[in-house]
PDB file of N, CA and C in Angstrom:
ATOM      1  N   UNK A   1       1.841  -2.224   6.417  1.00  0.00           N
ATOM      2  CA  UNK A   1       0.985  -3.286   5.982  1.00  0.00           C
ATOM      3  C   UNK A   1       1.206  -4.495   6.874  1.00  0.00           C
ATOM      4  N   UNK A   2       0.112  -5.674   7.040  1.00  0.00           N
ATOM      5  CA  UNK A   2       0.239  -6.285   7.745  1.00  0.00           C
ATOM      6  C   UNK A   2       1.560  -7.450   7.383  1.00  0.00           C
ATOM      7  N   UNK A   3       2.339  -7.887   8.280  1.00  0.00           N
ATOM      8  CA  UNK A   3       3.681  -8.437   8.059  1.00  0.00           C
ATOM      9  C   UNK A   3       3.307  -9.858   7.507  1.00  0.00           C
ATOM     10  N   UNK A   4       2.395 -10.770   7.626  1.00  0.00           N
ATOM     11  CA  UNK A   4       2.044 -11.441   6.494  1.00  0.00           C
ATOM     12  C   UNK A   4       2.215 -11.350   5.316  1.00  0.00           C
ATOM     13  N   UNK A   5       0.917 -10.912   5.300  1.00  0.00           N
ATOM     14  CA  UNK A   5       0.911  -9.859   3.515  1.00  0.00           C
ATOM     15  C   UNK A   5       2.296  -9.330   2.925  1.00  0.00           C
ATOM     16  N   UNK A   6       2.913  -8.850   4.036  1.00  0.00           N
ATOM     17  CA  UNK A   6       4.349  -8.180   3.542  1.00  0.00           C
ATOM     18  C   UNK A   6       5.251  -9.689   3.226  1.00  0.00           C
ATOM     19  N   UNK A   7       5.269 -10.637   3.747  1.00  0.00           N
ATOM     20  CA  UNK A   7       6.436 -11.401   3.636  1.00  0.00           C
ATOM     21  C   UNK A   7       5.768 -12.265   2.174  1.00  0.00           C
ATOM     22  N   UNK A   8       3.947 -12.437   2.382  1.00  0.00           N
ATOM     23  CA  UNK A   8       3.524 -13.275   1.090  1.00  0.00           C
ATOM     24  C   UNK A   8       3.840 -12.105  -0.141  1.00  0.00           C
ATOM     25  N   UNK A   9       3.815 -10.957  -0.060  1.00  0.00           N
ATOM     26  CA  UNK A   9       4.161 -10.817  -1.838  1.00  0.00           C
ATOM     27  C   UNK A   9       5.890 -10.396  -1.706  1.00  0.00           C
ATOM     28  N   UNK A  10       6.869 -10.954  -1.223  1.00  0.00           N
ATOM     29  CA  UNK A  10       8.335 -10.596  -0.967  1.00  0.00           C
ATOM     30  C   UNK A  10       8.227  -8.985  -1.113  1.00  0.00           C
ATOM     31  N   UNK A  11       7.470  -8.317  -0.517  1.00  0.00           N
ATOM     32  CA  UNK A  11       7.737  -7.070  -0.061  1.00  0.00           C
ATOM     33  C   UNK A  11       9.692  -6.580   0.431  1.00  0.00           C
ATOM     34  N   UNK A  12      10.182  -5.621  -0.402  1.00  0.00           N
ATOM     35  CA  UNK A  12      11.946  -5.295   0.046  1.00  0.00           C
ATOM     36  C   UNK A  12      11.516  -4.207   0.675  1.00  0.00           C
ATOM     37  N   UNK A  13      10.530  -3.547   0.523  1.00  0.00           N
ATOM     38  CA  UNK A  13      10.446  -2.133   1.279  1.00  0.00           C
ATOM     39  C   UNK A  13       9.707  -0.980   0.511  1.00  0.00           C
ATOM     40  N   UNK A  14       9.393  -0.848  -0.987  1.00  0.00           N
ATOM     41  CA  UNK A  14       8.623   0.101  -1.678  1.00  0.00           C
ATOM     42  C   UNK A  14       7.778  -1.289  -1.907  1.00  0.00           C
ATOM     43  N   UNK A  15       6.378  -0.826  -2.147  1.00  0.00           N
ATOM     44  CA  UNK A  15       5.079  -1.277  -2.514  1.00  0.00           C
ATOM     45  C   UNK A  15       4.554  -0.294  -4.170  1.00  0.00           C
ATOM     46  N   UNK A  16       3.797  -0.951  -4.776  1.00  0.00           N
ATOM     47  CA  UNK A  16       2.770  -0.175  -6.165  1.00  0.00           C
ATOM     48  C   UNK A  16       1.582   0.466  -5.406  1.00  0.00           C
ATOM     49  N   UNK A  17       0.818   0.877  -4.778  1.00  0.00           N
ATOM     50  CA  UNK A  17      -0.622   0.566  -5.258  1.00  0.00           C
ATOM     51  C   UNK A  17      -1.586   1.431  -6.787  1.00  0.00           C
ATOM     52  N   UNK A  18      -1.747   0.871  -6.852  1.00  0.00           N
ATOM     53  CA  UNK A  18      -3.323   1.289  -8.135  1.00  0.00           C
ATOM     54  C   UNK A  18      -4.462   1.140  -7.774  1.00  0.00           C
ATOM     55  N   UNK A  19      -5.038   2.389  -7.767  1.00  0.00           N
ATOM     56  CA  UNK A  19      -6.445   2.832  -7.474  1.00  0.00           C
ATOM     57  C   UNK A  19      -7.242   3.061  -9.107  1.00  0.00           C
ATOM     58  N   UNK A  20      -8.542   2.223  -9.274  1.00  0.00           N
ATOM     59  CA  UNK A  20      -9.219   2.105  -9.992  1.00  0.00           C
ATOM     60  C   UNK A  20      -8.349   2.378 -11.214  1.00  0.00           C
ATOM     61  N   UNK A  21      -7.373   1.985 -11.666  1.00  0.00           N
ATOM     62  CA  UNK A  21      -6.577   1.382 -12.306  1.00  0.00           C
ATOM     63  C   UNK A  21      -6.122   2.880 -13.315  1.00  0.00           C
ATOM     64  N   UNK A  22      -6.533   4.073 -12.257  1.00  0.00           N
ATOM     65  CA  UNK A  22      -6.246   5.137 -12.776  1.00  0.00           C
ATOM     66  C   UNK A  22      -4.612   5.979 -12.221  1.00  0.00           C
ATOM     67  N   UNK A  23      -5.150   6.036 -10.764  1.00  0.00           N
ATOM     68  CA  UNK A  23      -3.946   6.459  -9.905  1.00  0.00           C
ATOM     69  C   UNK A  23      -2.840   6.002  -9.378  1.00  0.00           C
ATOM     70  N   UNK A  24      -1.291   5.934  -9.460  1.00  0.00           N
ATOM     71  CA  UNK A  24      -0.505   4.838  -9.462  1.00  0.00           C
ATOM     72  C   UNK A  24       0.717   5.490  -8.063  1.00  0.00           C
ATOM     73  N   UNK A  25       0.952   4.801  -7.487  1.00  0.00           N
ATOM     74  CA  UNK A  25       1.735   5.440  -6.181  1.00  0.00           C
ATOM     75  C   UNK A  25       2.409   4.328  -5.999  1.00  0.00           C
ATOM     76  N   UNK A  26       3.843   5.116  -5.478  1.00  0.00           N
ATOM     77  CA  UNK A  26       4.919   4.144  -5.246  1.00  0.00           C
ATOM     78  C   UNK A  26       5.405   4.352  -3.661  1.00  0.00           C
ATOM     79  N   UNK A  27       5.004   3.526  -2.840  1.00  0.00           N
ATOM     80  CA  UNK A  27       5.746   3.798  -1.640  1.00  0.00           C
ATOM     81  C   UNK A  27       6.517   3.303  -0.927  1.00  0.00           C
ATOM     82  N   UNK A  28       6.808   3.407   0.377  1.00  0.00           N
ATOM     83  CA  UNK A  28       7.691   2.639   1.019  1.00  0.00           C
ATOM     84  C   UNK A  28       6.788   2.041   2.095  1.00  0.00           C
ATOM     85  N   UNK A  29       7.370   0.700   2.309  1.00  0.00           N
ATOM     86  CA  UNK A  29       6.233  -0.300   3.113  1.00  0.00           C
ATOM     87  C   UNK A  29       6.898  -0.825   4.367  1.00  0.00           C
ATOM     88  N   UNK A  30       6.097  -1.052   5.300  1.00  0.00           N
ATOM     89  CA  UNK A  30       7.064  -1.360   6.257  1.00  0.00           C
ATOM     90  C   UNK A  30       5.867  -2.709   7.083  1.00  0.00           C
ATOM     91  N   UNK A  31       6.492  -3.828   7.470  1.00  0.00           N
ATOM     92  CA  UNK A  31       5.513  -4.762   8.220  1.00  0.00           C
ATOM     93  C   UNK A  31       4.618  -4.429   9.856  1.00  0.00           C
ATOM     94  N   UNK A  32       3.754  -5.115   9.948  1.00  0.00           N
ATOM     95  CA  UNK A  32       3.210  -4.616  11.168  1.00  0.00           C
ATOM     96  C   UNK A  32       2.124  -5.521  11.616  1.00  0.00           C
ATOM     97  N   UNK A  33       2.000  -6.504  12.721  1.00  0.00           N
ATOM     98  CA  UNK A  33       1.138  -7.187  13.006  1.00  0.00           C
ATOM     99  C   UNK A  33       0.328  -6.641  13.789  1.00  0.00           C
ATOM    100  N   UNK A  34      -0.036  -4.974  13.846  1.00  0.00           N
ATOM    101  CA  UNK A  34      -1.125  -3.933  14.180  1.00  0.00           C
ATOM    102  C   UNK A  34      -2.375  -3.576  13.617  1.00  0.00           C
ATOM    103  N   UNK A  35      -1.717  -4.560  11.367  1.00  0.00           N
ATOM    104  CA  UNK A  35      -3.055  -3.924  10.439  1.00  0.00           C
ATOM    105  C   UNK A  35      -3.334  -5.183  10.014  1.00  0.00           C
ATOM    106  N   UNK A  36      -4.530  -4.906  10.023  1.00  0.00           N
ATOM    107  CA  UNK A  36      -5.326  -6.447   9.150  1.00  0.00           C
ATOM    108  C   UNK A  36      -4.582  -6.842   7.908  1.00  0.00           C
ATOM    109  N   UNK A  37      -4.756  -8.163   7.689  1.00  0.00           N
ATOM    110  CA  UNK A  37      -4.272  -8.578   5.840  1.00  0.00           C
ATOM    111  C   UNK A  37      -4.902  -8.390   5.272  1.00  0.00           C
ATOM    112  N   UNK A  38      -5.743  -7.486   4.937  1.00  0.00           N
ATOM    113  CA  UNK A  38      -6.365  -7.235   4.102  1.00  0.00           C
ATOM    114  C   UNK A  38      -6.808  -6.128   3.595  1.00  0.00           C
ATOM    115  N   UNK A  39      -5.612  -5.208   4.445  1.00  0.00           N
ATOM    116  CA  UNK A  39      -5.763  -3.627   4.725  1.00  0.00           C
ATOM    117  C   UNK A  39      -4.105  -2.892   4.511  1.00  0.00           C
ATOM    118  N   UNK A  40      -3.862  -1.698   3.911  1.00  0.00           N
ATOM    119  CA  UNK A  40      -2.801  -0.835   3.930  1.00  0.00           C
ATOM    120  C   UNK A  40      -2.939   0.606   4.177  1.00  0.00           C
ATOM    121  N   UNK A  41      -2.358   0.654   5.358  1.00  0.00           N
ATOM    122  CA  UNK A  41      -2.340   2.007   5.754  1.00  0.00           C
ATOM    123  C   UNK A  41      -1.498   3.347   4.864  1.00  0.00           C
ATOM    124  N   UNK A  42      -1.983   4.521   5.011  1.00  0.00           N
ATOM    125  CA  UNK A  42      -1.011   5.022   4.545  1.00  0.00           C
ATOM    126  C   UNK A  42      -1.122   6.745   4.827  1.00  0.00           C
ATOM    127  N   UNK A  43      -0.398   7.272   4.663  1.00  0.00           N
ATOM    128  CA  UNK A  43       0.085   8.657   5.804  1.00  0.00           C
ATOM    129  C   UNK A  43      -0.692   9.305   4.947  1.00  0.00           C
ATOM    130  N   UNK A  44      -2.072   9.547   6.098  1.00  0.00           N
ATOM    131  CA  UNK A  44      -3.339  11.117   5.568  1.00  0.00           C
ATOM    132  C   UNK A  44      -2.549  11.724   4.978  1.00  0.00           C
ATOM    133  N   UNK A  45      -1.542  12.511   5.297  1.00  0.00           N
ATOM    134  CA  UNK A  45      -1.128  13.523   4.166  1.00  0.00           C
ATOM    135  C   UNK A  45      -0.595  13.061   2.494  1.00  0.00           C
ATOM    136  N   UNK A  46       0.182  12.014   2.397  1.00  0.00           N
ATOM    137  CA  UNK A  46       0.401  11.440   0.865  1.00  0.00           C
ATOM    138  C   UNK A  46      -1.222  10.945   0.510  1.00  0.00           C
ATOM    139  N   UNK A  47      -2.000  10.629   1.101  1.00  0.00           N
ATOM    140  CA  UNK A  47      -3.432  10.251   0.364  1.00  0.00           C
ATOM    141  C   UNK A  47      -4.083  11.538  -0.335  1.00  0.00           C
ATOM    142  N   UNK A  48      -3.951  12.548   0.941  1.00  0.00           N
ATOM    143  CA  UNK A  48      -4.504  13.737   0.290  1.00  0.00           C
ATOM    144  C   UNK A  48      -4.000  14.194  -1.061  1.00  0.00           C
ATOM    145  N   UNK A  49      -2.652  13.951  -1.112  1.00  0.00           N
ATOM    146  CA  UNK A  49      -1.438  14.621  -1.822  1.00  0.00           C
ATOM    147  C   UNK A  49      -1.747  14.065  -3.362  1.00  0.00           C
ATOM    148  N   UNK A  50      -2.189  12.818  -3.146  1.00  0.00           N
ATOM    149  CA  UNK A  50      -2.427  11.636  -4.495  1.00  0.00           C
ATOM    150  C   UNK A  50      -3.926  11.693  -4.675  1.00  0.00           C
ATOM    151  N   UNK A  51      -4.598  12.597  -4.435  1.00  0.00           N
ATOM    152  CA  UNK A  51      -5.990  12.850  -4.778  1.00  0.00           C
ATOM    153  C   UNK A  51      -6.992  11.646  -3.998  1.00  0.00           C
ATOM    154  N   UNK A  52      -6.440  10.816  -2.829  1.00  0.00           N
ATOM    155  CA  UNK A  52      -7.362   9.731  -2.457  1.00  0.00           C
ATOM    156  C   UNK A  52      -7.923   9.909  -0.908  1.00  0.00           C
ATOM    157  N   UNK A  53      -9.056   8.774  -0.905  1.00  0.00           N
ATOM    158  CA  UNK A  53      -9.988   9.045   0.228  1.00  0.00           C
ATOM    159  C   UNK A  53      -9.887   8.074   0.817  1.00  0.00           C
ATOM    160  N   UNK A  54     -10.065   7.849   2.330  1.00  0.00           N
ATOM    161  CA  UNK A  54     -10.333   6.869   2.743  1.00  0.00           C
ATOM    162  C   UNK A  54     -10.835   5.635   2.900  1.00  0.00           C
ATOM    163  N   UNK A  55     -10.278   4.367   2.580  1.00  0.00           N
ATOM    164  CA  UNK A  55     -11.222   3.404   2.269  1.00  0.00           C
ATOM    165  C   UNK A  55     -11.443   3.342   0.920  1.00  0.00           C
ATOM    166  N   UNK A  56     -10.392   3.780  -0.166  1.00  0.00           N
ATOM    167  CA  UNK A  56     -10.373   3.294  -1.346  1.00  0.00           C
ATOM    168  C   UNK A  56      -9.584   2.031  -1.446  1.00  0.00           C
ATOM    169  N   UNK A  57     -10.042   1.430  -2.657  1.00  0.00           N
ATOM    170  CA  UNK A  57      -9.855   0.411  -2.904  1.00  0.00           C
ATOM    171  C   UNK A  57      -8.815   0.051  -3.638  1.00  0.00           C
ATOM    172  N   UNK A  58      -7.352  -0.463  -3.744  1.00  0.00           N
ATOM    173  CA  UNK A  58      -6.991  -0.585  -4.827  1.00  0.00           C
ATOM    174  C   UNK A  58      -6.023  -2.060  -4.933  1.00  0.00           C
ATOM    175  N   UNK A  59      -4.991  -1.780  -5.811  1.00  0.00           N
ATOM    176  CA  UNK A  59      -4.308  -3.022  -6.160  1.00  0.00           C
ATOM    177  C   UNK A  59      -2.874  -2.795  -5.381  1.00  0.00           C
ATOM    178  N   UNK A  60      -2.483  -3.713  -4.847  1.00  0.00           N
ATOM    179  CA  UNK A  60      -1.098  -3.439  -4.251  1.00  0.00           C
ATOM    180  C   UNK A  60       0.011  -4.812  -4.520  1.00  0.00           C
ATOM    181  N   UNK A  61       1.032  -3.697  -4.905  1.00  0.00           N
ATOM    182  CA  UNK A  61       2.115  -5.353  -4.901  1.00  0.00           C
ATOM    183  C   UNK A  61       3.402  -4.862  -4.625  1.00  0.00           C
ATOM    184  N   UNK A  62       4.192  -5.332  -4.973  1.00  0.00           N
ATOM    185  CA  UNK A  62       6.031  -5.262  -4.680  1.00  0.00           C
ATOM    186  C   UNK A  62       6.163  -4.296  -5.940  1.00  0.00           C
ATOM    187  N   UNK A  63       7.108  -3.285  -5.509  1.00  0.00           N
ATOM    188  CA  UNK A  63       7.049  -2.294  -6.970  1.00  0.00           C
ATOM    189  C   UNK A  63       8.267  -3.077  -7.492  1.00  0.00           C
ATOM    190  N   UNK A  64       8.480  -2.789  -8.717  1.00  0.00           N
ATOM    191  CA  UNK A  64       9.577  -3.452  -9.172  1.00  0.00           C
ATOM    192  C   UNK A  64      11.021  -2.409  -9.169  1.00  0.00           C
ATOM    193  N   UNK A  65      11.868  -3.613  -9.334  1.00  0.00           N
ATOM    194  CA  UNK A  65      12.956  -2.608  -8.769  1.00  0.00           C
ATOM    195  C   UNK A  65      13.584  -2.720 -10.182  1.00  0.00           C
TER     196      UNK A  65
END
């Protein structure tokens, strides 16, 4: 994710996201001034794996520890 974004929500290294407030994934996040702020990448194969498509939309924050 972009290293902005990562430092504005105190990102430690796992992220939430929630997709249409159905699908819930916990990952590990890492900074990068390569992706837009307003964008999170994430490895084709765990998208497939979590039933999601490209260019979905969802909610992302600091997972809690």
């Amino acid at each position: 994710m972009n290293e902005v974004t990562y430092k504005y929500l105190r990102i430690s290294g796992k992220i939430e996201v929630v997709v249409a407030g159905k699908k819930k994934l916990e990952l590990i996040a890492s900074p990068s001034s390569d992706i837009p702020e307003n964008e999170v990448w994430i490895n084709s194969d765990e998208m497939k794996a979590a039933g999601l498509s490209d260019n979905s939309i969802a909610t992302v924050r600091a997972a809690r520890i």
